[in-house]
PDB file of N, CA and C in Angstrom:
ATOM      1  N   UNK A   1     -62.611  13.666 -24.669  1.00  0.00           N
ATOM      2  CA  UNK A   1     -62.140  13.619 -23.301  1.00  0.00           C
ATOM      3  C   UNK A   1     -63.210  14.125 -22.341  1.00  0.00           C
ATOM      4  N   UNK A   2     -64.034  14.967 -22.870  1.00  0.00           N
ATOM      5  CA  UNK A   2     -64.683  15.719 -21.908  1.00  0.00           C
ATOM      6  C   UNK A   2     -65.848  14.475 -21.629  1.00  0.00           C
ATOM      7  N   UNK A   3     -66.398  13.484 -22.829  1.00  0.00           N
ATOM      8  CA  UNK A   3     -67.548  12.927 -22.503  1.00  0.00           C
ATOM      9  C   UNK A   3     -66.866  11.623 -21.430  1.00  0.00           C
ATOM     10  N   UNK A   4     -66.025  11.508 -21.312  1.00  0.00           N
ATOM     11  CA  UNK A   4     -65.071  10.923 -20.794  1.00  0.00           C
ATOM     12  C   UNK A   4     -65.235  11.367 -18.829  1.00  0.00           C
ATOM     13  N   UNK A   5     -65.107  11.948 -19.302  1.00  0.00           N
ATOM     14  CA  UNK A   5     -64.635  13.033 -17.785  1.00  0.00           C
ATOM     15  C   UNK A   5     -65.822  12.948 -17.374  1.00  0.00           C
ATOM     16  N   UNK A   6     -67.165  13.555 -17.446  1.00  0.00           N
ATOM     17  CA  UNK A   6     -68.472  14.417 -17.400  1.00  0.00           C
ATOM     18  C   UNK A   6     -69.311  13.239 -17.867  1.00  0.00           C
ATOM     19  N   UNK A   7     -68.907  12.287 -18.684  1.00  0.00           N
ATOM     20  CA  UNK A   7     -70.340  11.556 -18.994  1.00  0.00           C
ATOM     21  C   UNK A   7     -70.866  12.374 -20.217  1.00  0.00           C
ATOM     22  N   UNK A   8     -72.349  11.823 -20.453  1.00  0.00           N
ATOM     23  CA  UNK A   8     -73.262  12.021 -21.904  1.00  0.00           C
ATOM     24  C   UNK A   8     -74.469  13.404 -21.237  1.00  0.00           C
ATOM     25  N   UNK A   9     -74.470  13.629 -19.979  1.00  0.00           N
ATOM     26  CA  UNK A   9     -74.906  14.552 -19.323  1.00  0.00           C
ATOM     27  C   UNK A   9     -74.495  15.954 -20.190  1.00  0.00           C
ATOM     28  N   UNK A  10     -75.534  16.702 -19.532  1.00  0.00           N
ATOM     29  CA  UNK A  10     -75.196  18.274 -20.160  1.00  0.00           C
ATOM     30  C   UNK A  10     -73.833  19.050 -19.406  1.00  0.00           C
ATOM     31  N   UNK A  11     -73.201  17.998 -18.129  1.00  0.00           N
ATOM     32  CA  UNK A  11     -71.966  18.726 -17.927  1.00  0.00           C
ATOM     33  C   UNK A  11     -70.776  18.796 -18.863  1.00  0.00           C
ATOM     34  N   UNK A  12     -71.193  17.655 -19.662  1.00  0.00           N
ATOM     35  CA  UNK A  12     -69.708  18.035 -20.625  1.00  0.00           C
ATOM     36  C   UNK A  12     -70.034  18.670 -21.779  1.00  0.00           C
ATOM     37  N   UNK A  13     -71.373  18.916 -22.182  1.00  0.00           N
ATOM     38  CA  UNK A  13     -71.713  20.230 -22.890  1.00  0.00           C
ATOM     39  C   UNK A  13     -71.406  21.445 -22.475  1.00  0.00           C
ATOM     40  N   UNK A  14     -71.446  21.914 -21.215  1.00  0.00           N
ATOM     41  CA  UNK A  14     -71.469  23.301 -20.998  1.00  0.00           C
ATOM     42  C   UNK A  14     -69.584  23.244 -20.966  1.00  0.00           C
ATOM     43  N   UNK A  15     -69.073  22.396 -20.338  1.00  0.00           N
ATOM     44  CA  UNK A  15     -67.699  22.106 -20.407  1.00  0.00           C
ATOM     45  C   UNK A  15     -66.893  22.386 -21.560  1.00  0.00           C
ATOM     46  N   UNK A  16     -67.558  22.112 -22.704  1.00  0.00           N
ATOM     47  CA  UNK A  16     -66.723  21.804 -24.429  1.00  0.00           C
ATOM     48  C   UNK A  16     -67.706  23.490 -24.500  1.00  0.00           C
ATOM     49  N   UNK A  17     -68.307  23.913 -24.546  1.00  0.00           N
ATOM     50  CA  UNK A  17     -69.165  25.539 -24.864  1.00  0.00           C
ATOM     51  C   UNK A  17     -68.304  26.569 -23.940  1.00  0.00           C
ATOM     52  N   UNK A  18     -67.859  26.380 -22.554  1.00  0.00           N
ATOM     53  CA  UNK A  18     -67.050  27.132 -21.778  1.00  0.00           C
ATOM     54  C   UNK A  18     -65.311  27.062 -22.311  1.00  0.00           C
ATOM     55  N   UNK A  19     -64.918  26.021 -22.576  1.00  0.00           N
ATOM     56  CA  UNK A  19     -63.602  25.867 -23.306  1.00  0.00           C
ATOM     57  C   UNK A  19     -63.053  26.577 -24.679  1.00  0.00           C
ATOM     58  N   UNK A  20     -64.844  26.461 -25.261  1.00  0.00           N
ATOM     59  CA  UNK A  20     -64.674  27.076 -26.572  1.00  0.00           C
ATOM     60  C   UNK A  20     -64.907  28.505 -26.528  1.00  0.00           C
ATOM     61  N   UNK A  21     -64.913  29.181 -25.549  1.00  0.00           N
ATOM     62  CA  UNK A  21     -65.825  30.555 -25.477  1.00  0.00           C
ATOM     63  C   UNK A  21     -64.571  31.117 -24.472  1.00  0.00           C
ATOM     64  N   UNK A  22     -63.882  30.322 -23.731  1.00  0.00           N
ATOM     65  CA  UNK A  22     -62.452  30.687 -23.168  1.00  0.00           C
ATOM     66  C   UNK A  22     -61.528  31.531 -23.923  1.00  0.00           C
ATOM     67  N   UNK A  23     -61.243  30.680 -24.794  1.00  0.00           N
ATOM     68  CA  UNK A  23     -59.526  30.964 -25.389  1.00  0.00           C
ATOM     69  C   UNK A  23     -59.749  32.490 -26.634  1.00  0.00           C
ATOM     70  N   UNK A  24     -60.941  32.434 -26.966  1.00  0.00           N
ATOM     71  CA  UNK A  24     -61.202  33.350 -27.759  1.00  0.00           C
ATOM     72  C   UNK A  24     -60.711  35.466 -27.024  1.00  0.00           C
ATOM     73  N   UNK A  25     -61.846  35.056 -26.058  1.00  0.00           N
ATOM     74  CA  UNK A  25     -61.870  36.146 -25.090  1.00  0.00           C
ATOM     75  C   UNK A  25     -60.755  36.417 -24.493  1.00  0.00           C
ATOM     76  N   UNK A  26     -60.366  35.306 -23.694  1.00  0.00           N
ATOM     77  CA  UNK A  26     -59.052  35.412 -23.504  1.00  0.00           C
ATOM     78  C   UNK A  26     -57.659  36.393 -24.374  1.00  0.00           C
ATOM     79  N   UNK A  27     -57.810  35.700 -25.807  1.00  0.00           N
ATOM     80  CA  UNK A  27     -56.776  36.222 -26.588  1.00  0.00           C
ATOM     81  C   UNK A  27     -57.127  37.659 -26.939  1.00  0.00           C
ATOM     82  N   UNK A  28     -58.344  38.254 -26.997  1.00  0.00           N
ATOM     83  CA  UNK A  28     -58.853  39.316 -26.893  1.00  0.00           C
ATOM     84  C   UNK A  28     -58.134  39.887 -25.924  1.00  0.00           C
ATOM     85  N   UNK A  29     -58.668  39.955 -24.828  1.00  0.00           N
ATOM     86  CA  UNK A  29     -58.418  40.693 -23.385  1.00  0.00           C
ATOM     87  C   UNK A  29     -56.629  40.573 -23.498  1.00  0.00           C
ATOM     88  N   UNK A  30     -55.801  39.964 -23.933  1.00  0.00           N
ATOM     89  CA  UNK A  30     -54.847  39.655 -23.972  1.00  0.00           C
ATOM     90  C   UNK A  30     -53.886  40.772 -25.231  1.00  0.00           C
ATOM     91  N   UNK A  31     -54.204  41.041 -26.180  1.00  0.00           N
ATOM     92  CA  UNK A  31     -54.398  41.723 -27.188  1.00  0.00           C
ATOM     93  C   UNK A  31     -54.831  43.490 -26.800  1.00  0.00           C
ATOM     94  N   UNK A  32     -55.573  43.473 -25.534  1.00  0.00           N
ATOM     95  CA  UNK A  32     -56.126  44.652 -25.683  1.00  0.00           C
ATOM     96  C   UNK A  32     -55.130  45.285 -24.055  1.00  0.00           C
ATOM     97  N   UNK A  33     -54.772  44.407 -23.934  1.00  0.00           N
ATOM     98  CA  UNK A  33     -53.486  45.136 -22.641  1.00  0.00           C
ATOM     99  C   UNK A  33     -52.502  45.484 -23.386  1.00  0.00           C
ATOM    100  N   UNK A  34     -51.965  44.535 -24.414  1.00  0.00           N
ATOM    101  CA  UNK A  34     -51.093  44.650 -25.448  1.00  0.00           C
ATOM    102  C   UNK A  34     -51.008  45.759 -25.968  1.00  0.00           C
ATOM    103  N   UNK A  35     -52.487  46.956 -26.464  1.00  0.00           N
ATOM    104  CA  UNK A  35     -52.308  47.810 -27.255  1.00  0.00           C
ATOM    105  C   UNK A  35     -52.867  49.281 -26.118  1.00  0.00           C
ATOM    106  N   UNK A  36     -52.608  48.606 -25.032  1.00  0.00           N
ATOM    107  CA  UNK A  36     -52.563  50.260 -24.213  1.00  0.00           C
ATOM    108  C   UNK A  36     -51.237  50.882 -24.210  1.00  0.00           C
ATOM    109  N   UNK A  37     -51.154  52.207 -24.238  1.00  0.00           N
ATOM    110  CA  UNK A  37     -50.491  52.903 -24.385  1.00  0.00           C
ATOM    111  C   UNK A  37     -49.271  53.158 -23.631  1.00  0.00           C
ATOM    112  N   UNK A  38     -47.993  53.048 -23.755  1.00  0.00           N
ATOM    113  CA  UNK A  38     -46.722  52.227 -22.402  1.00  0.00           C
ATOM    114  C   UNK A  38     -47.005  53.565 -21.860  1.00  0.00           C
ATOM    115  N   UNK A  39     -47.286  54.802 -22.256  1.00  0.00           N
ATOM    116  CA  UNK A  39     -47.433  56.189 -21.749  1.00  0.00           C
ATOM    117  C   UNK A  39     -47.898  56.245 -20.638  1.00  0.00           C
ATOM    118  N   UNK A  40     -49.278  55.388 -20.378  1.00  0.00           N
ATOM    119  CA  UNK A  40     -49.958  55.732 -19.464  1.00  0.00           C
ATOM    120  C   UNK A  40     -49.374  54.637 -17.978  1.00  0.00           C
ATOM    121  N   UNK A  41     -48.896  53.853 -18.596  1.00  0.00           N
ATOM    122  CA  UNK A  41     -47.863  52.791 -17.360  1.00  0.00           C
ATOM    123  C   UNK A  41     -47.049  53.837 -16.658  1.00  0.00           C
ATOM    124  N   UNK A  42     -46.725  54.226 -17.464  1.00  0.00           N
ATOM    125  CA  UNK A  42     -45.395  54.970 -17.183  1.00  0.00           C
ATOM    126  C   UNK A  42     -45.521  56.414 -16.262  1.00  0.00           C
ATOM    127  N   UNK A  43     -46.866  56.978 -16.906  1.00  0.00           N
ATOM    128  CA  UNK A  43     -47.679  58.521 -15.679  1.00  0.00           C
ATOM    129  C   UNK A  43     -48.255  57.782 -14.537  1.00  0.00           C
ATOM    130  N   UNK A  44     -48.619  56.283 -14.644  1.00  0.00           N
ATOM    131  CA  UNK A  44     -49.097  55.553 -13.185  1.00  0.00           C
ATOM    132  C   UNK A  44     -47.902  55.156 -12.432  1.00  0.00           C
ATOM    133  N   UNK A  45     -46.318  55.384 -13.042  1.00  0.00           N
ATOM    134  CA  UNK A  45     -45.756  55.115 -11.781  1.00  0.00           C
ATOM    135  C   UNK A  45     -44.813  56.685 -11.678  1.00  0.00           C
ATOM    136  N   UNK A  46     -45.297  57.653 -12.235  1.00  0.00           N
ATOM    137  CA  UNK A  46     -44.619  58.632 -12.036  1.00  0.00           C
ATOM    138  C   UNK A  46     -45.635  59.183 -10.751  1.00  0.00           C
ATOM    139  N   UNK A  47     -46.618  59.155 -10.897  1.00  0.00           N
ATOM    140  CA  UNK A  47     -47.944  59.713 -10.203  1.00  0.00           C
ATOM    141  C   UNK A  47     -47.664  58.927  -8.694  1.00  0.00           C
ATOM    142  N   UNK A  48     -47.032  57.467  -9.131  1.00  0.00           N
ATOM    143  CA  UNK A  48     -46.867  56.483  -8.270  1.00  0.00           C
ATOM    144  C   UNK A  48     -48.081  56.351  -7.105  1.00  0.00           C
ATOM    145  N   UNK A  49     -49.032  55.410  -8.003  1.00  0.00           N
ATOM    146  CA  UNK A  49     -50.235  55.070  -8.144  1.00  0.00           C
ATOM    147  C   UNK A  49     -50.190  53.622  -6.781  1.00  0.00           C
ATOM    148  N   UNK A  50     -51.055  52.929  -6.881  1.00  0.00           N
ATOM    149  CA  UNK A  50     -51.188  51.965  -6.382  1.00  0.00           C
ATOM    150  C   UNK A  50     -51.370  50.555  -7.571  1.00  0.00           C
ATOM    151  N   UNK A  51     -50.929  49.437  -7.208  1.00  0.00           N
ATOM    152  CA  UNK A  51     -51.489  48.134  -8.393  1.00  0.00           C
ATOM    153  C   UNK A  51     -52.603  48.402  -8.793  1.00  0.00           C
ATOM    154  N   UNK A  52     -53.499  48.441  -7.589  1.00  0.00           N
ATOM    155  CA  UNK A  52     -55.004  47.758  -7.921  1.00  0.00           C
ATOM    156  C   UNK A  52     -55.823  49.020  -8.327  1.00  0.00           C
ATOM    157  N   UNK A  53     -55.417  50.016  -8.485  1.00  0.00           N
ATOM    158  CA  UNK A  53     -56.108  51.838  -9.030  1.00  0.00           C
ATOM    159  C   UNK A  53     -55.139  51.723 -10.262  1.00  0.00           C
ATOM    160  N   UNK A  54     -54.045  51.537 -10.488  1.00  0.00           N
ATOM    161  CA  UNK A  54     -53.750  51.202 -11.508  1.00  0.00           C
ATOM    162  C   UNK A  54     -54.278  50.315 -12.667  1.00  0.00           C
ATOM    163  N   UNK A  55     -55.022  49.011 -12.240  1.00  0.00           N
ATOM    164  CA  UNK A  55     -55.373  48.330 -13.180  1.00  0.00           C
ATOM    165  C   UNK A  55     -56.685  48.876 -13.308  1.00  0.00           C
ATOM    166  N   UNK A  56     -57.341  49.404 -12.584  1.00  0.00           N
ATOM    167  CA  UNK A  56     -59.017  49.923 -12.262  1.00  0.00           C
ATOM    168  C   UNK A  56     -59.238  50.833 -13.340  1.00  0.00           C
ATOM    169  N   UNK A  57     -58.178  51.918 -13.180  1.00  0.00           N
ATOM    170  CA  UNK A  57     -57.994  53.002 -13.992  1.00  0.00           C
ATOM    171  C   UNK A  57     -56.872  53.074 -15.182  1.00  0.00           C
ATOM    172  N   UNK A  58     -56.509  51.925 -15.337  1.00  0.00           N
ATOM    173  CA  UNK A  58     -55.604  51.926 -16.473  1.00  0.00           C
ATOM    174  C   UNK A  58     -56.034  50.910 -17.775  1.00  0.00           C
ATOM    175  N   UNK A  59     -55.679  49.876 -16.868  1.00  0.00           N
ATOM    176  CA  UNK A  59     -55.677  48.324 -17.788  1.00  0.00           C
ATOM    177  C   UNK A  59     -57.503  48.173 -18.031  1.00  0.00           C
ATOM    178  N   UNK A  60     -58.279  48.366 -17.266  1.00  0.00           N
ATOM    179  CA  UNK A  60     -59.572  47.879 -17.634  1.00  0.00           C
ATOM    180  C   UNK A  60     -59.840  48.512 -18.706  1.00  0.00           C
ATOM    181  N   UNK A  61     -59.984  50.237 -17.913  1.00  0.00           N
ATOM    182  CA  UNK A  61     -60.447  50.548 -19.692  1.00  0.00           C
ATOM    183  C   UNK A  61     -59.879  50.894 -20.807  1.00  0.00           C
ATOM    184  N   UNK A  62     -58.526  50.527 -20.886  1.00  0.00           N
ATOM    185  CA  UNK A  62     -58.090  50.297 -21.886  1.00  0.00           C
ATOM    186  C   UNK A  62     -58.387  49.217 -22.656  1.00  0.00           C
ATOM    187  N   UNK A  63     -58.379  47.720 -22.144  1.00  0.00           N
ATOM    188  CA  UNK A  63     -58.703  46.488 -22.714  1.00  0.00           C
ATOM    189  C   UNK A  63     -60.412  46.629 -22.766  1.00  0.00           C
ATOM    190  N   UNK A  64     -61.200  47.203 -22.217  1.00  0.00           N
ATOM    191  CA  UNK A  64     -62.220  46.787 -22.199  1.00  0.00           C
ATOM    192  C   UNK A  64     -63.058  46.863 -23.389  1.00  0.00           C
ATOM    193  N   UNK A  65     -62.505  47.479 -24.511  1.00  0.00           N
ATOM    194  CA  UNK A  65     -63.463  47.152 -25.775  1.00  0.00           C
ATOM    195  C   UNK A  65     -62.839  46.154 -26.574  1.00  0.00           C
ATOM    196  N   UNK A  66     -61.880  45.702 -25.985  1.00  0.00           N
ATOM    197  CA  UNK A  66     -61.373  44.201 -26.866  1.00  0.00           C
ATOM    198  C   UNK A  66     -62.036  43.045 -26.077  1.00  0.00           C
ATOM    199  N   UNK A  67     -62.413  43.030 -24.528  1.00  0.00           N
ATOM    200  CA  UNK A  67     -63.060  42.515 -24.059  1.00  0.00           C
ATOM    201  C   UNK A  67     -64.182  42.087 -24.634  1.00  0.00           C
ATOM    202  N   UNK A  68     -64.886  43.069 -24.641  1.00  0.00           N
ATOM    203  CA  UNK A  68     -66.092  43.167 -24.919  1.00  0.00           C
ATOM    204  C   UNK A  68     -66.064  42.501 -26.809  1.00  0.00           C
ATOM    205  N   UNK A  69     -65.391  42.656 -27.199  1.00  0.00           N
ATOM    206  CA  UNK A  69     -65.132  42.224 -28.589  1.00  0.00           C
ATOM    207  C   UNK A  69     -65.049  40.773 -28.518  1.00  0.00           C
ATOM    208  N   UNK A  70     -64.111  40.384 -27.803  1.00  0.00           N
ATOM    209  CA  UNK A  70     -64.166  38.788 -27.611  1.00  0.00           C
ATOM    210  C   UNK A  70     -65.955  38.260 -27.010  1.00  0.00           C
ATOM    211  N   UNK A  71     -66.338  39.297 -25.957  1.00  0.00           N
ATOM    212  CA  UNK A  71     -67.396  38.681 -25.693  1.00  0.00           C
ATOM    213  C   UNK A  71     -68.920  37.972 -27.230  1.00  0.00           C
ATOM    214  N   UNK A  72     -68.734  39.380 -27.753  1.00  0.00           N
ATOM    215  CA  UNK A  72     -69.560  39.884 -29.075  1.00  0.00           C
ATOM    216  C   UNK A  72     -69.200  38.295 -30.118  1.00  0.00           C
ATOM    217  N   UNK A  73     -67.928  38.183 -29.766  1.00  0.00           N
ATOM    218  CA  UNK A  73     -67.448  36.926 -31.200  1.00  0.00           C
ATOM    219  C   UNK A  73     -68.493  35.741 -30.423  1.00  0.00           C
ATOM    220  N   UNK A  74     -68.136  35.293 -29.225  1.00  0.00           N
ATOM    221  CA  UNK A  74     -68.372  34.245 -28.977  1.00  0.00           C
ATOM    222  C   UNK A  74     -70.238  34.088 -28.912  1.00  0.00           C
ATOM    223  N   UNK A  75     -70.627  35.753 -28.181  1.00  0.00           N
ATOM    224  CA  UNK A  75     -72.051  35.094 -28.609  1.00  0.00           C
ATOM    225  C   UNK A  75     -73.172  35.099 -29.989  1.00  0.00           C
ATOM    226  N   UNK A  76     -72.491  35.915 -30.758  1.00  0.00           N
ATOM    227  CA  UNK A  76     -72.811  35.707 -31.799  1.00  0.00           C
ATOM    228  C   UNK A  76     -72.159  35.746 -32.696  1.00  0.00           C
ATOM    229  N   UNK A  77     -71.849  34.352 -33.117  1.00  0.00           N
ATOM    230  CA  UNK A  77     -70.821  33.952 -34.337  1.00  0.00           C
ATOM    231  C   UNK A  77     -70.727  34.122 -35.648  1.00  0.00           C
TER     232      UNK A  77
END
C-alpha cells in the first residue's frame, strides 16, 4: 500500500521504517504508564496538582525508561 501511496521513491521507505518503529514504542510507553504506581495519581490529586505538572512530574518519569526501552528495540534490533 505504501508503494502505492508514495511511489518507488524513498518516501515510502521512510513511511514502512516510521510505521515499523511506531507501534513498538508506542506499546512500550503504553506499558510503562501502565506500571506507575496508582499511589502517586492519587498524592497528585490529594496535593491537587495541576494536569500538565502532573504528567511532567508523574507520568514522564515514570514511563520514561520503558520509553527509552522501546526506543533501544527499534534502533538496534
Amino acid at each position: 500500500m505504501s508503494i502505492l501511496w508514495f511511489g518507488i521513491g524513498e518516501a515510502s521507505k521512510i513511511y514502512i521504517i516510521a510505521v515499523g518503529a511506531f507501534f513498538p514504542i508506542l506499546l512500550n510507553t503504553v506499558d510503562g504508564i501502565r506500571n506507575i504506581d496508582p499511589q502517586y495519581f492519587e498524592l497528585s490529586r490529594v496535593y491537587e496538582t495541576e494536569y500538565s505538572k502532573g504528567v511532567a512530574r508523574i507520568v514522564l518519569p515514570g514511563a520514561l525508561p520503558h520509553i527509552m526501552t522501546g526506543f533501544r528495540v527499534e534502533m538496534f534490533p
